[in-house]
N, C-alpha and C. Protein backbone atom coordinates (compact mmCIF):
# COMPACT_ATOMS: atom_id res chain seq x y z
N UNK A 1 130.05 108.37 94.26
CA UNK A 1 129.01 107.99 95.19
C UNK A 1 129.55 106.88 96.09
N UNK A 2 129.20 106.90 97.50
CA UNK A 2 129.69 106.10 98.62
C UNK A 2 128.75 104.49 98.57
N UNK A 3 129.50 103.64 98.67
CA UNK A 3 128.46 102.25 99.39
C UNK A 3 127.65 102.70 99.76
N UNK A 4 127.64 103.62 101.02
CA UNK A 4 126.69 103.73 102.24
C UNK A 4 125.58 104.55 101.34
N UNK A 5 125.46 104.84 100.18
CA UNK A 5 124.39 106.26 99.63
C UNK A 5 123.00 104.76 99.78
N UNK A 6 123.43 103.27 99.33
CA UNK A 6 122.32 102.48 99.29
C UNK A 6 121.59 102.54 100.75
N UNK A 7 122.19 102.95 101.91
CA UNK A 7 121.44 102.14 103.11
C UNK A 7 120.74 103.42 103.48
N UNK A 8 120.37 104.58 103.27
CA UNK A 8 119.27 105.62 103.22
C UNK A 8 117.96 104.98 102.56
N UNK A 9 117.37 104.55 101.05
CA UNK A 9 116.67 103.48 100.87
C UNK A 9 115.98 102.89 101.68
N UNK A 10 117.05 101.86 102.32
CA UNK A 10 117.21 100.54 103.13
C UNK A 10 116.34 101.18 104.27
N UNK A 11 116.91 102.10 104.80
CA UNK A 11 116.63 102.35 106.31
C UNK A 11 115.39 103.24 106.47
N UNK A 12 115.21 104.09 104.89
CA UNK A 12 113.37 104.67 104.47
C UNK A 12 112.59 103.07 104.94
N UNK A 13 112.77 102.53 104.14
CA UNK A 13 112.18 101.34 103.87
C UNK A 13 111.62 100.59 105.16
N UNK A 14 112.37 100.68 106.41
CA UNK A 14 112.69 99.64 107.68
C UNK A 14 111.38 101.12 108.24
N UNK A 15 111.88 102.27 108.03
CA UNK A 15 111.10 103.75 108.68
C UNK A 15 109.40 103.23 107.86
N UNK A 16 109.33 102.83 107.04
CA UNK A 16 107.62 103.13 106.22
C UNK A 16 107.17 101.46 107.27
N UNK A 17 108.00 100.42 107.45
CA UNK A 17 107.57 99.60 108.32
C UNK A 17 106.97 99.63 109.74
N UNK A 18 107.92 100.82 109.72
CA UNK A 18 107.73 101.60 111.89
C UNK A 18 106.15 102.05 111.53
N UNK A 19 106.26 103.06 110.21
CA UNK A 19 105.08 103.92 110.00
C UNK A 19 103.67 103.01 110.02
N UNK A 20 103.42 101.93 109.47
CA UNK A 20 102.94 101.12 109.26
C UNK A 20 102.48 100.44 110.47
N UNK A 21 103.52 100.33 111.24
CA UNK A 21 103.27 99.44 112.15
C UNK A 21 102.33 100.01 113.27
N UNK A 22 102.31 101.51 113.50
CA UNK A 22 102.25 102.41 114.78
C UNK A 22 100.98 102.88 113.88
N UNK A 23 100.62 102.72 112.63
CA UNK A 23 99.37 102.92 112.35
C UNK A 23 98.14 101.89 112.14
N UNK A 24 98.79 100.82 112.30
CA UNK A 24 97.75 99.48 112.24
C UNK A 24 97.28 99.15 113.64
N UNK A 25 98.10 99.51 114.59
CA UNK A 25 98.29 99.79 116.06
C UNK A 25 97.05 101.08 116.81
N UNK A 26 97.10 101.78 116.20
CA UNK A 26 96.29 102.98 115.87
C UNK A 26 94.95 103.09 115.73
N UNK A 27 94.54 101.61 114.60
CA UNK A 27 93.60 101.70 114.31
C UNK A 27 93.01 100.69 114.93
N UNK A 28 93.89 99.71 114.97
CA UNK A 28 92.72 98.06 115.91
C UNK A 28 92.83 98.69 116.95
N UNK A 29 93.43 99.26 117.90
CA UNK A 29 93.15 99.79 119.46
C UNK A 29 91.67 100.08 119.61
N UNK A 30 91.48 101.54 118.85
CA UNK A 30 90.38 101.97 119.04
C UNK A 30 89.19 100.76 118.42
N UNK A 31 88.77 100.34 117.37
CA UNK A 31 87.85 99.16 116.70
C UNK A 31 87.83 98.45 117.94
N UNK A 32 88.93 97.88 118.89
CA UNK A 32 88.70 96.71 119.72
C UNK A 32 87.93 96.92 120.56
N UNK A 33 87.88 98.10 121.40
CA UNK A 33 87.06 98.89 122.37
C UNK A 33 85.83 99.33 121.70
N UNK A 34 85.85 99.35 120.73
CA UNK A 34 84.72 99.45 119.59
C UNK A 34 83.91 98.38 119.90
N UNK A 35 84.14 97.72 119.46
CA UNK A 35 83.73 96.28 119.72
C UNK A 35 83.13 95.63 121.16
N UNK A 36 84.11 96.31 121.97
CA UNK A 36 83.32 95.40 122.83
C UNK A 36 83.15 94.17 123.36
N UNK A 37 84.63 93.33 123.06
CA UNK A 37 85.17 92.12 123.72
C UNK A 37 85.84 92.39 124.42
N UNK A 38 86.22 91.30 124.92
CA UNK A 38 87.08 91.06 126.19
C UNK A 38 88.49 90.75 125.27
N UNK A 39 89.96 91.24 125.72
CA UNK A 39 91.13 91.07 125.14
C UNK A 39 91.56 89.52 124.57
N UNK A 40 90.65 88.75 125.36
CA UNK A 40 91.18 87.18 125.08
C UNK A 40 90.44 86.92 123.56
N UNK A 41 89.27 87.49 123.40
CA UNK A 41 89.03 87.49 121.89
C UNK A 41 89.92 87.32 120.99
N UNK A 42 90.66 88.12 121.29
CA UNK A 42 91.89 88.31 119.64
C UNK A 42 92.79 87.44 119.68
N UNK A 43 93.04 86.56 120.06
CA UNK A 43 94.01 85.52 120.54
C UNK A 43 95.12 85.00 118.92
N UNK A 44 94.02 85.52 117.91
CA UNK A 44 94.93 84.88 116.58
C UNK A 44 94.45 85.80 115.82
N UNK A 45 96.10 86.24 114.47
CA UNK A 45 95.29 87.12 113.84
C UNK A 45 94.30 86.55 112.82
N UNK A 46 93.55 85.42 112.90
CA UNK A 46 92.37 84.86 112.38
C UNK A 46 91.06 85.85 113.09
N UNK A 47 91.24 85.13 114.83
CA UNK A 47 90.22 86.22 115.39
C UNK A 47 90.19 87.32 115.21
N UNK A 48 91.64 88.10 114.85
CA UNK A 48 90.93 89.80 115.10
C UNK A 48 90.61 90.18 113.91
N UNK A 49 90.86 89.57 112.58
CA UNK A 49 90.23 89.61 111.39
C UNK A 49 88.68 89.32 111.49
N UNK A 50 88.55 88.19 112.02
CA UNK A 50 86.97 88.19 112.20
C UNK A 50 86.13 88.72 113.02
N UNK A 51 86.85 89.94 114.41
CA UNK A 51 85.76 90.64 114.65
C UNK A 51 86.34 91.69 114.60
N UNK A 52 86.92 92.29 113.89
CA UNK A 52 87.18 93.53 113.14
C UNK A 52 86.34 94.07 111.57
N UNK A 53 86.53 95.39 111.63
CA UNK A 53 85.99 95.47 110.07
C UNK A 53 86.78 95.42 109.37
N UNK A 54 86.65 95.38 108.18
CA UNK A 54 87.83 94.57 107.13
C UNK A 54 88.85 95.82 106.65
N UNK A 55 88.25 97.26 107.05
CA UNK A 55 89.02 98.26 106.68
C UNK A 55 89.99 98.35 107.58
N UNK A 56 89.88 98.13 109.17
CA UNK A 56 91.16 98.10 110.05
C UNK A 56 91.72 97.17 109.77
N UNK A 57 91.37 96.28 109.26
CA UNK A 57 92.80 94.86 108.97
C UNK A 57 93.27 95.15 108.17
N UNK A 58 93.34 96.11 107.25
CA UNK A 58 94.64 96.36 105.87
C UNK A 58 95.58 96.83 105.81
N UNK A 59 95.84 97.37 107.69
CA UNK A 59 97.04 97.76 107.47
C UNK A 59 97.67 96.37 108.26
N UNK A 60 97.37 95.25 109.09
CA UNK A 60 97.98 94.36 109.43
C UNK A 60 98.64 93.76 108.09
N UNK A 61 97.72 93.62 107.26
CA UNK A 61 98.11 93.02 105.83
C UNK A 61 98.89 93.24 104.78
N UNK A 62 99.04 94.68 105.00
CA UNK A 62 100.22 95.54 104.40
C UNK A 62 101.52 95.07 105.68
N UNK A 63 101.16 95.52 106.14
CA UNK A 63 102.67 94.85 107.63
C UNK A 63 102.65 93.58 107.14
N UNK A 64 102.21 92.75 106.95
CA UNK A 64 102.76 91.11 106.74
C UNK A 64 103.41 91.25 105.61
N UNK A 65 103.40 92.15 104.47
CA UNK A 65 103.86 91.99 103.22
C UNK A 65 104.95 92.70 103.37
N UNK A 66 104.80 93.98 104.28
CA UNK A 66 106.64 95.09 104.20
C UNK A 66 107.23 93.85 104.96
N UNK A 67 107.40 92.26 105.04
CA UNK A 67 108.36 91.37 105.64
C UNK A 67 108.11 90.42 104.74
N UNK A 68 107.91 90.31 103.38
CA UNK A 68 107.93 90.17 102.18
C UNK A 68 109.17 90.28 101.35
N UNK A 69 109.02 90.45 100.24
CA UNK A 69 109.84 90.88 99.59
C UNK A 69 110.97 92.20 99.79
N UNK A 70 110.30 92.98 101.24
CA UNK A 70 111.60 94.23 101.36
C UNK A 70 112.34 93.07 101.85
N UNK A 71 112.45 92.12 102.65
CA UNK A 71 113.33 91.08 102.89
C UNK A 71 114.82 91.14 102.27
N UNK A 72 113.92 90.62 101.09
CA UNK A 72 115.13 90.15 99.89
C UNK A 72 115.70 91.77 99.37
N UNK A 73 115.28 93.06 99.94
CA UNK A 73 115.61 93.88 99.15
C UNK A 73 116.78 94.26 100.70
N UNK A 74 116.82 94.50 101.51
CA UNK A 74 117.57 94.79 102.62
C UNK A 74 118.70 93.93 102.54
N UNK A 75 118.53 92.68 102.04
CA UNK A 75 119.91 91.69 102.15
C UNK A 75 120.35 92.22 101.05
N UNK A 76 119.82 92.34 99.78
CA UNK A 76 120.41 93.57 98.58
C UNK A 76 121.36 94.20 98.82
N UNK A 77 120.77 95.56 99.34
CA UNK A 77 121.68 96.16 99.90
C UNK A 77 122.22 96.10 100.98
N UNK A 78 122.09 95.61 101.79
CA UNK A 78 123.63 95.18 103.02
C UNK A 78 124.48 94.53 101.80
N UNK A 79 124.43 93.75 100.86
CA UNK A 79 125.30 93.35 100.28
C UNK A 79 125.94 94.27 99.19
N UNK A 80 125.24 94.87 98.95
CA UNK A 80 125.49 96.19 97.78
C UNK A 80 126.82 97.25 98.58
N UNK A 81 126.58 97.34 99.59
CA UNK A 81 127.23 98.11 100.49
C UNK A 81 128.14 97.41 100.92
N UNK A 82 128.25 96.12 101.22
CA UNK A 82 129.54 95.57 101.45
C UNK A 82 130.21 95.42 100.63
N UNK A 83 129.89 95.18 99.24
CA UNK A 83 130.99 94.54 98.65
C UNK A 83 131.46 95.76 97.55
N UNK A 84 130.67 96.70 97.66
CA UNK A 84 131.61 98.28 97.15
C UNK A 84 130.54 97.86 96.07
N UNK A 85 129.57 97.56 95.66
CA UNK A 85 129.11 97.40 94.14
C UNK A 85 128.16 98.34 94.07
N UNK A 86 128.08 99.64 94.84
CA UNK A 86 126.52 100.37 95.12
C UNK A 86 126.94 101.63 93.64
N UNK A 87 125.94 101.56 93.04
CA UNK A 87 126.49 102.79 91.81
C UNK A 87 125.52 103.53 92.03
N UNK A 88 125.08 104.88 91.03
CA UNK A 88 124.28 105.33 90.79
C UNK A 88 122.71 104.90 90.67
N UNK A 89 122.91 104.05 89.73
CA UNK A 89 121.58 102.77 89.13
C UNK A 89 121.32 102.06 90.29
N UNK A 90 121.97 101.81 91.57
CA UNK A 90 121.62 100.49 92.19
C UNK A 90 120.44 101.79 93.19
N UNK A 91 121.08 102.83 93.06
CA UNK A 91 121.11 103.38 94.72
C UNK A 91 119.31 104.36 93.99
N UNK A 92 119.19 104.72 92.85
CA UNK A 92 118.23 105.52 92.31
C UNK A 92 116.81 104.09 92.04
N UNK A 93 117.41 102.67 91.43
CA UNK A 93 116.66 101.74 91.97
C UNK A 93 115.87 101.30 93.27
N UNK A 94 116.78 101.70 94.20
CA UNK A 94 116.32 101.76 95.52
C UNK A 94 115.37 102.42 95.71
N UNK A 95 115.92 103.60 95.27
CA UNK A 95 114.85 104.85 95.99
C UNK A 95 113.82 104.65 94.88
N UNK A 96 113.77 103.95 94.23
CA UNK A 96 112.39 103.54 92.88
C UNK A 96 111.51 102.25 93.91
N UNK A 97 112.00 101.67 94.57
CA UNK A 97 111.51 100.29 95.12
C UNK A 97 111.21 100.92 96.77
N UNK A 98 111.29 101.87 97.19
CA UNK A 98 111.19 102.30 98.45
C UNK A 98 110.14 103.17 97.85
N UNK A 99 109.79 103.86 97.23
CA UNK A 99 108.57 104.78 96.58
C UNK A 99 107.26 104.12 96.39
N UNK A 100 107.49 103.21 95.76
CA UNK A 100 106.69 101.90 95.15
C UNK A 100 106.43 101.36 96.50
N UNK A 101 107.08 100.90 97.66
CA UNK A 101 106.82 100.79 98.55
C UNK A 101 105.49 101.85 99.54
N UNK A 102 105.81 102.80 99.45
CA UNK A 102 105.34 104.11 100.34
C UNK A 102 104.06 103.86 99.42
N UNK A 103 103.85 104.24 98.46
CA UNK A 103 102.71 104.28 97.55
C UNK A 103 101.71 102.72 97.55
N UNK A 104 102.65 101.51 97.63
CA UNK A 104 102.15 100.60 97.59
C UNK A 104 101.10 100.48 99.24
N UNK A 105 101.48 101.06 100.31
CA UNK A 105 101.26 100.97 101.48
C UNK A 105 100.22 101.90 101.83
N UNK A 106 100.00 103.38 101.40
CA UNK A 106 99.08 104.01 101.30
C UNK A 106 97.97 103.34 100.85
N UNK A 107 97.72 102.88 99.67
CA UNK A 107 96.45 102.42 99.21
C UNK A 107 96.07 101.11 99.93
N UNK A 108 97.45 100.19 100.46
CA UNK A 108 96.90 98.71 101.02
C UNK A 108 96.21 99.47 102.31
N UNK A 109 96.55 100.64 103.29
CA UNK A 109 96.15 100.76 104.56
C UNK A 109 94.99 101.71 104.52
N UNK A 110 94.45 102.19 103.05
CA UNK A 110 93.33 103.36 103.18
C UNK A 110 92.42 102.35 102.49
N UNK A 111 92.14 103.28 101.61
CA UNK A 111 91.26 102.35 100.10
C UNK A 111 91.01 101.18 99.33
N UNK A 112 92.17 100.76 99.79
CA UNK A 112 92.80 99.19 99.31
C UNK A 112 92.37 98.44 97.58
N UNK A 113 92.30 99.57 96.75
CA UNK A 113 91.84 99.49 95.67
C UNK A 113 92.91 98.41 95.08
N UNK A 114 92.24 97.25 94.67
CA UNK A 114 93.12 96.17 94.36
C UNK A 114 94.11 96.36 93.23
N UNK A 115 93.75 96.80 92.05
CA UNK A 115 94.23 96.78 90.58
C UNK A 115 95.71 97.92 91.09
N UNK A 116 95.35 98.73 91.73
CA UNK A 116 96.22 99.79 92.23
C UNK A 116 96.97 99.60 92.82
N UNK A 117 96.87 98.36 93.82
CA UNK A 117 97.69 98.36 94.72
C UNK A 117 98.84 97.33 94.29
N UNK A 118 97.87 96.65 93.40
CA UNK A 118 98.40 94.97 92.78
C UNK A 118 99.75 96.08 91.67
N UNK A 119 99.56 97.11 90.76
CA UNK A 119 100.19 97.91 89.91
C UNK A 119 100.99 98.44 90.89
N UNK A 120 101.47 98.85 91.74
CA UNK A 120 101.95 99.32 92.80
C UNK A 120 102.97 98.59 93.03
N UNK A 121 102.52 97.14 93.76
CA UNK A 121 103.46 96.13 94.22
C UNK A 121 104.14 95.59 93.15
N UNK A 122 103.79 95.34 91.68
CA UNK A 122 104.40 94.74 90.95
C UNK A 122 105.80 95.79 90.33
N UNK A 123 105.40 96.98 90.20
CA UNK A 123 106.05 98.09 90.15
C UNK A 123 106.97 97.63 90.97
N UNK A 124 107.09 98.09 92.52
CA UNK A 124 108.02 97.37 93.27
C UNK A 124 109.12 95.86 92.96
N UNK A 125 108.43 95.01 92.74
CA UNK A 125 109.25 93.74 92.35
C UNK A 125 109.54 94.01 91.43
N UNK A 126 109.25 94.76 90.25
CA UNK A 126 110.46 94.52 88.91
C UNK A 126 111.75 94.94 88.63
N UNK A 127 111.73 96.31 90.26
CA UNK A 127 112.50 96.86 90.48
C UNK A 127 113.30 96.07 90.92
N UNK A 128 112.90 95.45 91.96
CA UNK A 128 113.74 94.68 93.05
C UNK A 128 114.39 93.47 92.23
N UNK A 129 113.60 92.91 91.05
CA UNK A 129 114.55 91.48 90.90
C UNK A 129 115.15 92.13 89.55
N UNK A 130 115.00 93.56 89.23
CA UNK A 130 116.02 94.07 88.19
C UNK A 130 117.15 94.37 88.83
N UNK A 131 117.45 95.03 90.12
CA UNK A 131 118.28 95.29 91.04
C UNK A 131 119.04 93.82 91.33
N UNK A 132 118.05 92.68 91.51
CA UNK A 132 118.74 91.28 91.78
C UNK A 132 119.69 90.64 90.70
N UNK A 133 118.96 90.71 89.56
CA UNK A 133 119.15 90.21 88.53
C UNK A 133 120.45 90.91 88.38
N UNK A 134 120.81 92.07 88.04
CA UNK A 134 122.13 92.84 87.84
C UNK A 134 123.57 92.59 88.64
N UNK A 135 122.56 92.44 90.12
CA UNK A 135 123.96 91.89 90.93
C UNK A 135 124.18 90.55 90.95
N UNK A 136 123.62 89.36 90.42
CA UNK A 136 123.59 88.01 89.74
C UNK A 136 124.71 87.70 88.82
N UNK A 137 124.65 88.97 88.24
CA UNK A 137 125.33 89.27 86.95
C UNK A 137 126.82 89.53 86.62
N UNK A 138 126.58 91.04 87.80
CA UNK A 138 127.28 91.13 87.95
C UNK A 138 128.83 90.61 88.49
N UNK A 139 128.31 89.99 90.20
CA UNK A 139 128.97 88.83 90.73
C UNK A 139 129.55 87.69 90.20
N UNK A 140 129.00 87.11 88.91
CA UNK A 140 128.76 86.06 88.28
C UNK A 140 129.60 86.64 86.86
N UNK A 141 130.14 87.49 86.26
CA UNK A 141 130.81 87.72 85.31
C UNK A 141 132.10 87.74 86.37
N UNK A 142 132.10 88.10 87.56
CA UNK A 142 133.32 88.64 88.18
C UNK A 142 134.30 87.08 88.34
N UNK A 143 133.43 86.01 88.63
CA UNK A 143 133.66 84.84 89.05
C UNK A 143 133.86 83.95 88.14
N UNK A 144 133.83 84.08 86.81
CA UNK A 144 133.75 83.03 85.53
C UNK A 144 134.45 83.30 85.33
């Protein structure tokens, strides 16, 4: 398996952000005209939370979080991929933490069922700081 098999993952991951983004976009457009202010209204996303309904703001809120923790998972792998350490486990992790992602993002931008979404995201991070933790490890046996 190549370095590069990690940055497919990586680059799902950056793609469910686009998805995300062009659908939160999607939905306050129409609500705003809904509404019935004038554009200077929304000036902070405080205001457009408060004259929005709380179901179009969940996907802004899911977007604040895919710049979260995928953060720390993208510098992951750019580093996974540079330094030749990408295996099987790192790269099937990925695609475990990019799933968890997709799934985590569905429910924050529809239903927003908390327990689900909260099981979702944590799913995600155990992946991600098991993925961290290994290359910690790894790096760190290489160097002692």
């Amino acid at each position: 398996m190549g370095n590069s098999a990690i940055f497919l993952p990586m680059l799902s991951t950056m793609g469910l952000t686009a998805v995300v983004w062009f659908y939160m976009y999607a939905r306050r457009i129409p609500a705003m005209y809904k509404a019935g202010l004038v554009a200077q209204t929304y000036t902070t996303p405080d205001t457009v939370a408060e004259h929005l309904p709380e179901e179009v703001n969940y996907s802004a809120y899911n977007l604040k979080n895919l710049f979260e923790l995928p953060i720390l998972f993208y510098g992951l792998c750019l580093y996974l991929g540079a330094s030749g350490n990408t295996d099987a486990l790192y790269v099937a992790a990925a695609w475990a933490f990019f799933i968890f992602r997709v799934l985590h993002s569905i429910v924050h931008c529809t239903k927003n069922i908390v327990m689900l979404r909260f099981n979702l995201y944590l799913g995600g991070a155990v992946v991600l700081w098991l993925m961290l933790g290994r290359a910690l490890f790894v790096e760190l046996a290489v160097h002692l």
